[in-house]
N, C-alpha and C. Protein backbone atom coordinates (compact mmCIF):
# COMPACT_ATOMS: atom_id res chain seq x y z
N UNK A 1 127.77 126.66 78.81
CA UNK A 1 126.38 126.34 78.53
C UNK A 1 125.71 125.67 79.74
N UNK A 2 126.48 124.51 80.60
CA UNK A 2 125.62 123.93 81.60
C UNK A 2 125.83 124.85 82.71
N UNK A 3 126.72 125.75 82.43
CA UNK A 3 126.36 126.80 83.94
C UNK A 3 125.58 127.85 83.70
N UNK A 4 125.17 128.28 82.65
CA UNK A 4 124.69 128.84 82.15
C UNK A 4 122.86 128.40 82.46
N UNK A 5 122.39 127.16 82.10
CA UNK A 5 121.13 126.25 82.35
C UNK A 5 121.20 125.99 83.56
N UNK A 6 122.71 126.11 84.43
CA UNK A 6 122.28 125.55 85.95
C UNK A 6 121.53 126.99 86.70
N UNK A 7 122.15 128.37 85.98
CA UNK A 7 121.37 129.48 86.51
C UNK A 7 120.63 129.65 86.19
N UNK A 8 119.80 129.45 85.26
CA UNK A 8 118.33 129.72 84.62
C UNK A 8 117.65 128.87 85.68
N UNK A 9 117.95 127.81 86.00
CA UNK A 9 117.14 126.71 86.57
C UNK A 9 116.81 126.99 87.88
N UNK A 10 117.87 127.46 88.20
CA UNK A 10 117.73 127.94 90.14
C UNK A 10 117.29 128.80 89.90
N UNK A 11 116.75 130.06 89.48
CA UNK A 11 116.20 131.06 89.31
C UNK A 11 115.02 130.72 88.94
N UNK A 12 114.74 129.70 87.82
CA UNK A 12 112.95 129.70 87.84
C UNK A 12 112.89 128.88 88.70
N UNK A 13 113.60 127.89 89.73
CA UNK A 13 113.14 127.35 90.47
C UNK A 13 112.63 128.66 91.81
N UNK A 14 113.40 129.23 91.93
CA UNK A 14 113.48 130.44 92.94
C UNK A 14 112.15 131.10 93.00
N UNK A 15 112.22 131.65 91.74
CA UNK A 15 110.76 132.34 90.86
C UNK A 15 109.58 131.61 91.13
N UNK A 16 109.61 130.44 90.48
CA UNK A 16 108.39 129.15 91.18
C UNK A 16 108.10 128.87 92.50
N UNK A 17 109.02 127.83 92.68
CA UNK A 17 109.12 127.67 93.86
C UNK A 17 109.15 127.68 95.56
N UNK A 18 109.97 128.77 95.16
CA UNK A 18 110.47 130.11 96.53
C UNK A 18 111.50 128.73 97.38
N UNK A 19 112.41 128.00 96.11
CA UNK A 19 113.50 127.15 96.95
C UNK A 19 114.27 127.83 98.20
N UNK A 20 114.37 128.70 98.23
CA UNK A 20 115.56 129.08 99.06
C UNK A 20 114.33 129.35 100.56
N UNK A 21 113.37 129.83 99.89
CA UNK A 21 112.31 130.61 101.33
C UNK A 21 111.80 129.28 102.48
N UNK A 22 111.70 129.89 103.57
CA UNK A 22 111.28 129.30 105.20
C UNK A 22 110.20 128.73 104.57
N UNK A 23 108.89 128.23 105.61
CA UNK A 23 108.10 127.80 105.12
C UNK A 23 106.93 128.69 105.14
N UNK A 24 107.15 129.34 106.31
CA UNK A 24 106.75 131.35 106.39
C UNK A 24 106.53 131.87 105.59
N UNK A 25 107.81 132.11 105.04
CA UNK A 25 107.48 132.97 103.94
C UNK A 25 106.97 133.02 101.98
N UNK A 26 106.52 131.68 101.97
CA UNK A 26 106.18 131.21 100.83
C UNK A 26 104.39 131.68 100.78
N UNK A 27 104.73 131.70 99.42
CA UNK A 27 103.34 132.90 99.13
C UNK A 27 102.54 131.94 98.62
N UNK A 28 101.04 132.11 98.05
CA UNK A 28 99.78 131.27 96.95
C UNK A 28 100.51 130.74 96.09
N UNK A 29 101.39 131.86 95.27
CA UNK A 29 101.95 131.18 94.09
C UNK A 29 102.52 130.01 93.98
N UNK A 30 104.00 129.92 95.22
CA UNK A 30 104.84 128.99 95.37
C UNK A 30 104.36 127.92 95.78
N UNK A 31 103.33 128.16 96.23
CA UNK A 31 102.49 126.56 97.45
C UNK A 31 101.68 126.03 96.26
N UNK A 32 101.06 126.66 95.29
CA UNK A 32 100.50 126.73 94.01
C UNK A 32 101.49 125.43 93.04
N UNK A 33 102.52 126.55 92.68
CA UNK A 33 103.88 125.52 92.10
C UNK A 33 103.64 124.29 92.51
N UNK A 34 104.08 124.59 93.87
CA UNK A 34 104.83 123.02 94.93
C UNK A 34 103.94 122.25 94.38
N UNK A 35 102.39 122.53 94.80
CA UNK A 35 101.49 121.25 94.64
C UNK A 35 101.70 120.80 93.60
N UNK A 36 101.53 121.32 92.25
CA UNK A 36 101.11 121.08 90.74
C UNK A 36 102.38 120.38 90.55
N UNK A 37 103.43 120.87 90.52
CA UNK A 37 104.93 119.99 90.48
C UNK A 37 104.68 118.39 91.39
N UNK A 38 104.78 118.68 92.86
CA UNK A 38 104.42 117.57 93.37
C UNK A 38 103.96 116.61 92.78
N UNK A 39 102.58 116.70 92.63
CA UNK A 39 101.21 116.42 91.81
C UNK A 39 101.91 115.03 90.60
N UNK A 40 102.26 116.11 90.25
CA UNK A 40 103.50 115.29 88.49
C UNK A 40 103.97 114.28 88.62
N UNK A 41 105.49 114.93 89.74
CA UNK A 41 105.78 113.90 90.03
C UNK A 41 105.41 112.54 90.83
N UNK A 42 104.52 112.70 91.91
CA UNK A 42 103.95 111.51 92.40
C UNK A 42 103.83 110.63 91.25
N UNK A 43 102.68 110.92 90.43
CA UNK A 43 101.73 110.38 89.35
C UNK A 43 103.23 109.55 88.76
N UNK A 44 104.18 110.50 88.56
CA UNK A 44 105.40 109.43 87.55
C UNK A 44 105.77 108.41 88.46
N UNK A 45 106.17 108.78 89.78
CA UNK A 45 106.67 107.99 90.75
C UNK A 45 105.90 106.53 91.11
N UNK A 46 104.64 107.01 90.95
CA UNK A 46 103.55 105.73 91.89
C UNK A 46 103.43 105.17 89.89
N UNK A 47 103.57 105.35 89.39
CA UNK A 47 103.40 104.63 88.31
C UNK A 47 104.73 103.91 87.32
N UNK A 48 105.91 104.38 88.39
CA UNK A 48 106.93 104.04 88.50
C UNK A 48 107.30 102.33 89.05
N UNK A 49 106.47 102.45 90.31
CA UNK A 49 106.49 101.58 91.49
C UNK A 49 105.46 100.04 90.62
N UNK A 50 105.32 99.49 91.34
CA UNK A 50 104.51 97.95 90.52
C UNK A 50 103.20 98.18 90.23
N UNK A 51 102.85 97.52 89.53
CA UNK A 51 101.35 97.80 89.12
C UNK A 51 100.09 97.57 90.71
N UNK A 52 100.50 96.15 91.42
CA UNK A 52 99.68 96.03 92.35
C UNK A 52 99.57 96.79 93.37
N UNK A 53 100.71 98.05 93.29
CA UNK A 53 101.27 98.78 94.29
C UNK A 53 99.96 99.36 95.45
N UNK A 54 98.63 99.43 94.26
CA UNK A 54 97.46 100.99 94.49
C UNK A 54 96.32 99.34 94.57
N UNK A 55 96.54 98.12 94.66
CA UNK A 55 95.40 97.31 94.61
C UNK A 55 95.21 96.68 95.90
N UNK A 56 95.38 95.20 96.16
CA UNK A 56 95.14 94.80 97.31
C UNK A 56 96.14 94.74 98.12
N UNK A 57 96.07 95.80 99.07
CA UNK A 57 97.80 96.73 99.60
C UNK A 57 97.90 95.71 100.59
N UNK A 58 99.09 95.27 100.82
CA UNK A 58 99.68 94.61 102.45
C UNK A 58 100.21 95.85 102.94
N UNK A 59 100.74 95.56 104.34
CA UNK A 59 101.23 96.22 105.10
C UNK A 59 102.39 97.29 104.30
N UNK A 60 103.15 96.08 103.96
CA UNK A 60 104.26 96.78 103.16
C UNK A 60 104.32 97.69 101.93
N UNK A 61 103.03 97.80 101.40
CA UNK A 61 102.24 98.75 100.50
C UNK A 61 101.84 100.06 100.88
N UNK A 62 100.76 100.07 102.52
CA UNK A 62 100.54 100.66 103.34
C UNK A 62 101.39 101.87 103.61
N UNK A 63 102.90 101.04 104.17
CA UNK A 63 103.70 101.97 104.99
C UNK A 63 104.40 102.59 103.61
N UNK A 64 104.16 102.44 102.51
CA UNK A 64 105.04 103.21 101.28
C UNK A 64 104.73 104.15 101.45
N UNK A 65 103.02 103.85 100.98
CA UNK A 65 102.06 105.08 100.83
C UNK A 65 101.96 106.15 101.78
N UNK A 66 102.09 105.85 103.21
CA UNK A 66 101.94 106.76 104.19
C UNK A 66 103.35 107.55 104.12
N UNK A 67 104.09 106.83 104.16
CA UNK A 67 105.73 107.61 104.07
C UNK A 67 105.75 108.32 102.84
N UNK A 68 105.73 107.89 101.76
CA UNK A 68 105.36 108.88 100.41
C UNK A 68 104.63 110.21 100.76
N UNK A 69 103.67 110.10 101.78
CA UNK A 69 102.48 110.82 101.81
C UNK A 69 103.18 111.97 102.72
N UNK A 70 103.66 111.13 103.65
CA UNK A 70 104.77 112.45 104.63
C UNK A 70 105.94 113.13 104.33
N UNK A 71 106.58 112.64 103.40
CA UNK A 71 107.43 112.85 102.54
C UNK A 71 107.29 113.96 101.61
N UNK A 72 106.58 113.98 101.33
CA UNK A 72 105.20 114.96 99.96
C UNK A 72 105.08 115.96 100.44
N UNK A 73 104.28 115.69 101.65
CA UNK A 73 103.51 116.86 102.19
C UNK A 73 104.75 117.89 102.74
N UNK A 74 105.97 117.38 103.79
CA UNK A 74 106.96 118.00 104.20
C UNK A 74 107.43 118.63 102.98
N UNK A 75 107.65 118.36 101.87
CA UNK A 75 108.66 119.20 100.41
C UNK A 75 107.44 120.11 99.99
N UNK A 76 106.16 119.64 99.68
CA UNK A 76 105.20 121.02 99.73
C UNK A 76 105.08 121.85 100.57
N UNK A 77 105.09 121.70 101.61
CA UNK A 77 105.09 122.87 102.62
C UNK A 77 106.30 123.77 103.13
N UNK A 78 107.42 123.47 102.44
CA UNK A 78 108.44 123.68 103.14
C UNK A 78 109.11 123.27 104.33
N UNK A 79 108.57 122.40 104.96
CA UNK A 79 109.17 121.97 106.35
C UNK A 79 110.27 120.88 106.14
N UNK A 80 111.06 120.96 104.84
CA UNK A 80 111.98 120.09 103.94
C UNK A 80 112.30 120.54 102.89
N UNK A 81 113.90 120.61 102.62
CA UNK A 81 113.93 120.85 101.16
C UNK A 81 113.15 120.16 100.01
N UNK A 82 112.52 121.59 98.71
CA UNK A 82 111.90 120.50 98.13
C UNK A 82 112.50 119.22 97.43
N UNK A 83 113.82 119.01 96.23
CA UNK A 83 113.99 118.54 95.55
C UNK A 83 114.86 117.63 96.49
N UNK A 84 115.45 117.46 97.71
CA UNK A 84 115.48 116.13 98.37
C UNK A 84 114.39 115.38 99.24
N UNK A 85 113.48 115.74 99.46
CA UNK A 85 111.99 115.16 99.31
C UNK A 85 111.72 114.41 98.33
N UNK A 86 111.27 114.88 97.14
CA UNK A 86 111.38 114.50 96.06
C UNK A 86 112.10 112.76 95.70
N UNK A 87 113.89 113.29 95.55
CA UNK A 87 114.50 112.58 95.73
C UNK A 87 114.35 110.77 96.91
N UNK A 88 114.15 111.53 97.85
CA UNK A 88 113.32 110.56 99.08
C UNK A 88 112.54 109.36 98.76
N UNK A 89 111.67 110.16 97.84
CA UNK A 89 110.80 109.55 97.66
C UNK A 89 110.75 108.27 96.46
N UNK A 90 111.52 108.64 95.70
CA UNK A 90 112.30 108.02 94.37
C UNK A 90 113.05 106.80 95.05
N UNK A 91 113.79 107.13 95.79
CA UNK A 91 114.45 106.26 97.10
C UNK A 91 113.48 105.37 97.36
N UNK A 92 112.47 105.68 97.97
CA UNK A 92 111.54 104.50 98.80
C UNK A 92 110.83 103.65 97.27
N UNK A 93 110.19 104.35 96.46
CA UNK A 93 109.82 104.27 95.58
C UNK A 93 110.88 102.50 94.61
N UNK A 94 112.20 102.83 94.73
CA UNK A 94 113.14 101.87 94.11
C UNK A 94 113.20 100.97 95.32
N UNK A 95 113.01 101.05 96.06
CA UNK A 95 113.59 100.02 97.31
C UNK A 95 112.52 98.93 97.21
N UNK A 96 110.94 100.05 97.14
CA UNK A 96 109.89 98.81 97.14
C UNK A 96 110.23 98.25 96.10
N UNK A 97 110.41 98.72 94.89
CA UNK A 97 110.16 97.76 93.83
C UNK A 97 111.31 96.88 93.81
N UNK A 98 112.61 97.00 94.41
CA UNK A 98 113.81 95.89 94.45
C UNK A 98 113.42 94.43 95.48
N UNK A 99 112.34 94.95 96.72
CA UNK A 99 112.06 94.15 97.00
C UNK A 99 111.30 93.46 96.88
N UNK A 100 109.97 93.55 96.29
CA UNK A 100 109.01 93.62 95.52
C UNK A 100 109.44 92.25 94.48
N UNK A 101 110.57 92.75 93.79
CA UNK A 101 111.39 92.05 92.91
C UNK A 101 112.01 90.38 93.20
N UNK A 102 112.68 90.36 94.81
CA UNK A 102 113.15 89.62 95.47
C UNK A 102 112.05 88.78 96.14
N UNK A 103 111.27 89.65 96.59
CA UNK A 103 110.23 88.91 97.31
C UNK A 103 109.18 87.71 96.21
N UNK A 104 109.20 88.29 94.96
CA UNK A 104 108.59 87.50 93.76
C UNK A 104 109.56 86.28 94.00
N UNK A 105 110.49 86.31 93.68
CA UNK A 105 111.42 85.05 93.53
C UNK A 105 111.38 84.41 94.56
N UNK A 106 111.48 85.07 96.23
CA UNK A 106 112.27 83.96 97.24
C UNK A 106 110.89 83.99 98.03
N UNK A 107 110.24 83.14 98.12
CA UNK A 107 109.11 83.03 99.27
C UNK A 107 109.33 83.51 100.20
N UNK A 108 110.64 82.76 100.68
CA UNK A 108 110.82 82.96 102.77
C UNK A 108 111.26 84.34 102.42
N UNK A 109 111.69 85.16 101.53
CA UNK A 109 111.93 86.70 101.73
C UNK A 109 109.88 87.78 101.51
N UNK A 110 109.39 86.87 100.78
CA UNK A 110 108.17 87.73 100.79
C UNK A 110 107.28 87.19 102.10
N UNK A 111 107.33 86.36 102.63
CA UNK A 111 106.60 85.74 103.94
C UNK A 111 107.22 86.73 105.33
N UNK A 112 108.55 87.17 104.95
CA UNK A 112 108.92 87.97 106.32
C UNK A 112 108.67 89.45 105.81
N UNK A 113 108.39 89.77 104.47
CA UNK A 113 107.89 91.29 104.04
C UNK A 113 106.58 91.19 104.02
N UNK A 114 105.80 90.58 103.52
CA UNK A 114 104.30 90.67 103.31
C UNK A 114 103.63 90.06 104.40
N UNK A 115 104.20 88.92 105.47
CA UNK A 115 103.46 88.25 106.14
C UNK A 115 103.17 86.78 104.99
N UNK A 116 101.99 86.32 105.82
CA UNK A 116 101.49 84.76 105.37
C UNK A 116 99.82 84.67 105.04
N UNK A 117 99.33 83.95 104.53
CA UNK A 117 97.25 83.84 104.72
C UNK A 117 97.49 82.96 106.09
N UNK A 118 96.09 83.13 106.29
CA UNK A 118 95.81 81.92 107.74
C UNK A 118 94.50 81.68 107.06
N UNK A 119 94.65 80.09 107.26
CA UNK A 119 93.67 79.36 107.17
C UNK A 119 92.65 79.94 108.41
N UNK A 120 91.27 79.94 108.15
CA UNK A 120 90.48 79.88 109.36
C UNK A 120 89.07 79.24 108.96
N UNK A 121 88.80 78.86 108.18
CA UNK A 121 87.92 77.60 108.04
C UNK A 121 88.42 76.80 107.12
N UNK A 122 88.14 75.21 107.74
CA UNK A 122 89.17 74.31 106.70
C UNK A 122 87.94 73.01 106.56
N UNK A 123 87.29 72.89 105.30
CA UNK A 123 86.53 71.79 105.53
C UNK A 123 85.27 71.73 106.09
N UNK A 124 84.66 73.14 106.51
CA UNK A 124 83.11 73.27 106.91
C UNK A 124 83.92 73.33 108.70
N UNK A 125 84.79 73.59 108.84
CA UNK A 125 85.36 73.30 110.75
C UNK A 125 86.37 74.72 111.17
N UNK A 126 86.25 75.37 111.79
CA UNK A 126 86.29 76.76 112.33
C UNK A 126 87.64 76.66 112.78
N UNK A 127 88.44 76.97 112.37
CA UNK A 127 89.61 77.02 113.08
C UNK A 127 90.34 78.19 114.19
N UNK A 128 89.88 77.34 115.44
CA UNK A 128 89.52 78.54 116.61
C UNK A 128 90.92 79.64 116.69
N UNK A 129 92.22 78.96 116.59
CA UNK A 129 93.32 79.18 116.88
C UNK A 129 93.66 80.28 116.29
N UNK A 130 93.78 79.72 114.98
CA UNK A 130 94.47 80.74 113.92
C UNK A 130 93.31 81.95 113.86
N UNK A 131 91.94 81.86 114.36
CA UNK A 131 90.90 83.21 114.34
C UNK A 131 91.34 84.08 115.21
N UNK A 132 91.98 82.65 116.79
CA UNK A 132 92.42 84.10 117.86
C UNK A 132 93.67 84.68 117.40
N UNK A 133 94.23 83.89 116.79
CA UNK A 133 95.72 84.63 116.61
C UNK A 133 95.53 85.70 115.52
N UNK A 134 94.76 85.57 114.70
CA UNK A 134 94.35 87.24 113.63
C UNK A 134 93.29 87.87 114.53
N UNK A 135 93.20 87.93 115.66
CA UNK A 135 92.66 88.91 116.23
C UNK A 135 91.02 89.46 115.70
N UNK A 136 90.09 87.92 115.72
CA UNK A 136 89.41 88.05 114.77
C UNK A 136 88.26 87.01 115.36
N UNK A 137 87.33 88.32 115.36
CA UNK A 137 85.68 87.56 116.64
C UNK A 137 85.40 86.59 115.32
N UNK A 138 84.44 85.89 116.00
CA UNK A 138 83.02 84.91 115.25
C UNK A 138 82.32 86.15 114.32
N UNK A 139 81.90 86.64 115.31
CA UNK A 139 81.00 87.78 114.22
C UNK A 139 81.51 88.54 113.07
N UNK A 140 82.95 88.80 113.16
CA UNK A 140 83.97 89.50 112.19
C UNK A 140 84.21 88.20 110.97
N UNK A 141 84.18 87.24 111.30
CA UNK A 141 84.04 86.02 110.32
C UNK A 141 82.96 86.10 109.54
N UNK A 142 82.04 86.33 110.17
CA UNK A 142 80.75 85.64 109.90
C UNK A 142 80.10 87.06 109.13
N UNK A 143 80.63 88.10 109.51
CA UNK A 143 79.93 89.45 108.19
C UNK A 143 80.93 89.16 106.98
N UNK A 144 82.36 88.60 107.27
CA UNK A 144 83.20 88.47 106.15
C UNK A 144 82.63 87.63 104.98
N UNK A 145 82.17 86.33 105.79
CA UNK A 145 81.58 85.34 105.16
C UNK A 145 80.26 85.84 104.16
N UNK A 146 79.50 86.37 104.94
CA UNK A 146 78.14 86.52 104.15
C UNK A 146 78.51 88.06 102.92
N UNK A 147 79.25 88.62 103.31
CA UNK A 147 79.90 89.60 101.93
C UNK A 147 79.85 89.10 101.44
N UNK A 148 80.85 87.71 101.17
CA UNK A 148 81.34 86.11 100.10
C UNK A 148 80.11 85.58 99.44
N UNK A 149 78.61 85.94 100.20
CA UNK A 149 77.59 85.36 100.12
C UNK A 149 77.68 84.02 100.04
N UNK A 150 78.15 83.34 101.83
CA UNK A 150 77.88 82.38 102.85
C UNK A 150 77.28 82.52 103.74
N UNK A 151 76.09 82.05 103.84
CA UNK A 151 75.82 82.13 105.47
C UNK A 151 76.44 81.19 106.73
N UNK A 152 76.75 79.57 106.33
CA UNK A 152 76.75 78.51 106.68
C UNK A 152 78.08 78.07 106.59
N UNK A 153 79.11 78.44 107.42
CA UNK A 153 80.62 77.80 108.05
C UNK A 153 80.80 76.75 107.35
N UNK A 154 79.48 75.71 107.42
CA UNK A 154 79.81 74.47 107.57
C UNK A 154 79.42 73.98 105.71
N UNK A 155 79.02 75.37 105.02
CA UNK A 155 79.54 75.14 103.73
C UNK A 155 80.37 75.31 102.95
N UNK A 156 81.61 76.21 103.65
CA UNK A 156 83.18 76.68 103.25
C UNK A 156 84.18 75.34 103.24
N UNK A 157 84.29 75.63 102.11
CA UNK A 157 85.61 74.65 101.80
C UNK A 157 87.18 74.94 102.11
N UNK A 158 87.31 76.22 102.65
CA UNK A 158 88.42 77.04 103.07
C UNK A 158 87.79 78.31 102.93
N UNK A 159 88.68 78.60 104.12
CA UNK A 159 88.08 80.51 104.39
C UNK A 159 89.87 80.67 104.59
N UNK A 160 90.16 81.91 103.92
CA UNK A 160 91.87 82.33 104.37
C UNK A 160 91.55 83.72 104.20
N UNK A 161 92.23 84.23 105.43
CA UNK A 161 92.67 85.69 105.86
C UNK A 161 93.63 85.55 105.10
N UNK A 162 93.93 86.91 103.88
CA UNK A 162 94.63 87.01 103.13
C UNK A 162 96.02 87.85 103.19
N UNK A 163 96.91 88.09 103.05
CA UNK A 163 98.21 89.18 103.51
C UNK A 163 97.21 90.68 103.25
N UNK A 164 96.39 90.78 102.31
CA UNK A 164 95.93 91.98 102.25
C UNK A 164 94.84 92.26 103.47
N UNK A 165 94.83 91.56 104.13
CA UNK A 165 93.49 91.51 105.22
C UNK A 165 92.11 91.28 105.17
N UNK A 166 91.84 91.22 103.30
CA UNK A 166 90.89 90.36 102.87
C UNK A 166 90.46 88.77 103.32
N UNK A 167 89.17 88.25 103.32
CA UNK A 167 89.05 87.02 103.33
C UNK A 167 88.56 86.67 102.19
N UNK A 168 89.35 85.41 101.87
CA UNK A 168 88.94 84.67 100.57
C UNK A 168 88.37 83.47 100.78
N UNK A 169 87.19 82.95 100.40
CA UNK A 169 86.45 82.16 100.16
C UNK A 169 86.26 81.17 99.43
N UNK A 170 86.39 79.19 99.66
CA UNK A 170 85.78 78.40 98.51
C UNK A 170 84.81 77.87 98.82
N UNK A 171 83.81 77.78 98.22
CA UNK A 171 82.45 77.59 98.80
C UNK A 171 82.51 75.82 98.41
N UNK A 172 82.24 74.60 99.67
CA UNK A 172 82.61 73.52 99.76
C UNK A 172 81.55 72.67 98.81
């Protein structure tokens, strides 16, 4: 019986798919398949992964998504087997969320995965340092600020560059 379902399976995968075919030689249909399959699974996968995964992304959110994204695209196109692509991706998919997991619990493990905030106004007073060290003009403050709807530095009670690259605002 299971060898029986393992040949049905490679065959409509074959049929669908075009598993075995170059990336050449895959027709509308199969690229058709790939996507719509793909498609599926992402959707299970990224809804697999943490809820904040798709919200205010850090770096380490970022590079999922882009690797997911290359990952994807190589098993749709053929330039990779599909169903270890797939697999791949399930992979990265569990890793974030184990660390994800760890990083909740141990600070000093989410401070060396996510990074840190930087203070850059503390008290109505500009904190020159930590602005040069985020790589971050007066004027790049100061459109951040008035988004916040601040005009006036010297009415912020704290301004912090956030791990997501957001600035967050308490108005003093």
């Amino acid at each position: 019986m299971l060898e029986e379902f393992t040949t049905y399976a490679h065959d409509a995968g074959e049929l669908l798919l075009g598993l075995s075919l170059k990336s050449e030689h895959l027709g509308f249909g199969h690229m058709a398949a790939r996507a719509a399959l793909m498609y599926l699974l992402l959707i299970w996968l990224i809804r697999s992964a943490k809820k904040r995964f798709l919200g205010e992304a850090t770096a380490f959110d970022v590079i999922l998504v882009i690797m997911l994204g290359s990952i994807a695209a190589r098993g749709l196109t053929g330039g990779a087997p599909y169903f270890p692509c797939v697999l791949a991706m399930a992979v990265l998919i569990a890793m974030h969320w184990i660390f994800s997991y760890i990083a909740s619990r141990f600070p000093w493990f989410s401070n060396i995965l996510k990074g840190h905030s930087t203070v850059l106004v503390k008290d109505g007073r500009l904190q020159e340092k930590p602005l040069a060290d985020a790589h971050m003009s007066r004027d790049d403050l100061d459109e951040d600020l008035r988004q916040q709807g601040m005009s006036d530095v010297t009415k912020v009670k704290e301004a912090r560059l956030e791990r997501s690259g957001k600035l967050s605002v308490i108005k003093g």
